[in-house]
Protein backbone atom coordinates (compact mmCIF):
# COMPACT_ATOMS: atom_id res chain seq x y z
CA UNK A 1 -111.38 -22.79 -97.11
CA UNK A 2 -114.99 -21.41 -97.65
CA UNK A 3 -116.12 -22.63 -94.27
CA UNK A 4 -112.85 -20.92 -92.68
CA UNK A 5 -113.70 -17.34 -94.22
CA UNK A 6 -117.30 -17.73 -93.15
CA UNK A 7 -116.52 -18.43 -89.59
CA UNK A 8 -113.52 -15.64 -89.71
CA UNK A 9 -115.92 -13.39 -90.58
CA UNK A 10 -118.73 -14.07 -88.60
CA UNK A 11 -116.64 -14.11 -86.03
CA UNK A 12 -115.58 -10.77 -86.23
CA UNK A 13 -118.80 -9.09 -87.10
CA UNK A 14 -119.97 -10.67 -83.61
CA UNK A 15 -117.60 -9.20 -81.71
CA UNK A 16 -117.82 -6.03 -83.53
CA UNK A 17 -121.32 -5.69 -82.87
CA UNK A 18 -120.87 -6.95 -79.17
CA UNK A 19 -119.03 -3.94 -78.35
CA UNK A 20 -120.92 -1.29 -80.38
CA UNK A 21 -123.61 -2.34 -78.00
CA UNK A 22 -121.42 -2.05 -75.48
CA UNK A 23 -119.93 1.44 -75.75
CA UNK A 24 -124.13 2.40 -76.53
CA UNK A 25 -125.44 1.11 -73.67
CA UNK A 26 -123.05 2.62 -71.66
CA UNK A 27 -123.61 6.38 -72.36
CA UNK A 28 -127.37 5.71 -72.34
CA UNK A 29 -126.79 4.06 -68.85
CA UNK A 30 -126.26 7.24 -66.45
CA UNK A 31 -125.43 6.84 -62.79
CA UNK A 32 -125.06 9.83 -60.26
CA UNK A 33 -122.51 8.56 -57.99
CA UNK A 34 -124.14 10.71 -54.93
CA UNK A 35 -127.28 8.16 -55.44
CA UNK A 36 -125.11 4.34 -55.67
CA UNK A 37 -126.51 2.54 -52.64
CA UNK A 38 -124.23 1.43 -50.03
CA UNK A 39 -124.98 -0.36 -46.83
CA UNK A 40 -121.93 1.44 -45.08
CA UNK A 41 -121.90 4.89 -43.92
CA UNK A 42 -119.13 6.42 -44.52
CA UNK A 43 -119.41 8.60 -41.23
CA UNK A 44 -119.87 5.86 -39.03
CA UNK A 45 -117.16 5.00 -36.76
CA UNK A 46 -116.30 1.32 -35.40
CA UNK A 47 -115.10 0.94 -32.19
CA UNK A 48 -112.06 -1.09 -31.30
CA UNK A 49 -112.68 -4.51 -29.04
CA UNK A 50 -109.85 -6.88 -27.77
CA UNK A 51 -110.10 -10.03 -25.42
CA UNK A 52 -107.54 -10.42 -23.21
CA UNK A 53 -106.88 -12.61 -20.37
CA UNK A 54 -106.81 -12.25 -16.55
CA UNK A 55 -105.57 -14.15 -13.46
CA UNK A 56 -108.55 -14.52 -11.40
CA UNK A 57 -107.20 -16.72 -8.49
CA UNK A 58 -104.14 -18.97 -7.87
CA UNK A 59 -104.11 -22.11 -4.76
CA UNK A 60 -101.78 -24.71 -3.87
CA UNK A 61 -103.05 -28.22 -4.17
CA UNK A 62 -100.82 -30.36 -3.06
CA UNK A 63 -97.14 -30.28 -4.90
CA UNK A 64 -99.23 -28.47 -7.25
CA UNK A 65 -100.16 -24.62 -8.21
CA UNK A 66 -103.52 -23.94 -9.76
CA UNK A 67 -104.05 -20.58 -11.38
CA UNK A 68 -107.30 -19.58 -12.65
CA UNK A 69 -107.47 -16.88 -16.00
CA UNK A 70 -110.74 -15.67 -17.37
CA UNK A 71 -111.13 -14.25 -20.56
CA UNK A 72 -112.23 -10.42 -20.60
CA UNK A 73 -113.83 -8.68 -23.93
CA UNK A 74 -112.60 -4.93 -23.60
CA UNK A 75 -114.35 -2.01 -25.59
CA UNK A 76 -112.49 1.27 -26.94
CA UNK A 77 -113.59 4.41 -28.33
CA UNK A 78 -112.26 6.62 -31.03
CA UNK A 79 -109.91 8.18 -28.76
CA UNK A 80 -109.03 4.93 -26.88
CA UNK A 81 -110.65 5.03 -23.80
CA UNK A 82 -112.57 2.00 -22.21
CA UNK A 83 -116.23 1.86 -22.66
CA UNK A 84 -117.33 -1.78 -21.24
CA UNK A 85 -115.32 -4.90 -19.61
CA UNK A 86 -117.69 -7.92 -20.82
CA UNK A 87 -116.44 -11.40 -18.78
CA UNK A 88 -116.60 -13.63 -21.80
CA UNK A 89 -117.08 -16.89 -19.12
CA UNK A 90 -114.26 -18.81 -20.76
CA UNK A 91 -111.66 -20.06 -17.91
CA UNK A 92 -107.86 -21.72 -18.43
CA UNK A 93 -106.35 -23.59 -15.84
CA UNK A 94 -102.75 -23.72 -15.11
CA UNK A 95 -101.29 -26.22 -13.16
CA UNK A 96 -97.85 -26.43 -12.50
CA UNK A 97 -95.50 -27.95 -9.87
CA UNK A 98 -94.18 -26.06 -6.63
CA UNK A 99 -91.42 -28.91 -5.88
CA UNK A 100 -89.46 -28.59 -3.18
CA UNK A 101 -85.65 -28.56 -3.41
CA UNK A 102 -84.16 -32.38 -3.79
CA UNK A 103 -88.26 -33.52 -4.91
CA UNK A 104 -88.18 -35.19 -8.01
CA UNK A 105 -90.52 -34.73 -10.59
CA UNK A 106 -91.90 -37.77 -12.09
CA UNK A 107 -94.48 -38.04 -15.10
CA UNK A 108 -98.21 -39.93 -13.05
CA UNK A 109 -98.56 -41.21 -16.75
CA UNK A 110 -97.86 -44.89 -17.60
CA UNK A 111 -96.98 -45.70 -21.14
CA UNK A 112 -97.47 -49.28 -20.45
């Protein structure tokens, strides 16, 4: 029971004394929030960017339709008005088939 009160109390004289220093070194710790460093301005101003995609070219090979897309990075300013058209190089394929009427479509993939 002896060791139980000890502990108890040291215990709570720990704590105690944790957050007296605490509480102390907080008013002896002043900051001037004009002076926190910050990486981020707060008067800069980002400007919006979206890549969206474009039909470049479209030929018939075959039974076939080939259309080529390219990706395009756009830039915007504040007030929404293009600033730059980057190409980002990547290009999609699409190849579909132009059948004529009666053709039938059949799958060039064997599942043997």
């Amino acid at each position: 029971m002896k060791i139980l009160k000890t502990s108890l109390i040291g215990t709570f004289l720990f704590i105690n004394l944790a957050l007296i220093l605490f509480l102390w070194e907080r008013n002896q710790l002043k900051i001037d929030n004009n002076e926190v460093p910050s990486i981020a301005n707060a008067n800069t101003h980002t400007n919006k960017r979206e890549i969206i995609t474009e039909k470049i070219s479209s030929s018939r090979q075959g039974d076939y339709v080939v259309e080529k897309h390219e990706s395009i990075e756009i830039w915007y300013d504040q007030k929404g008005n293009k600033i730059k058209r980057v190409p980002t190089g990547d290009h999609t394929y699409l190849r579909y088939w132009a059948s004529k009427k009666g053709k039938i479509i059949m799958d060039d993939h064997d599942d043997e």
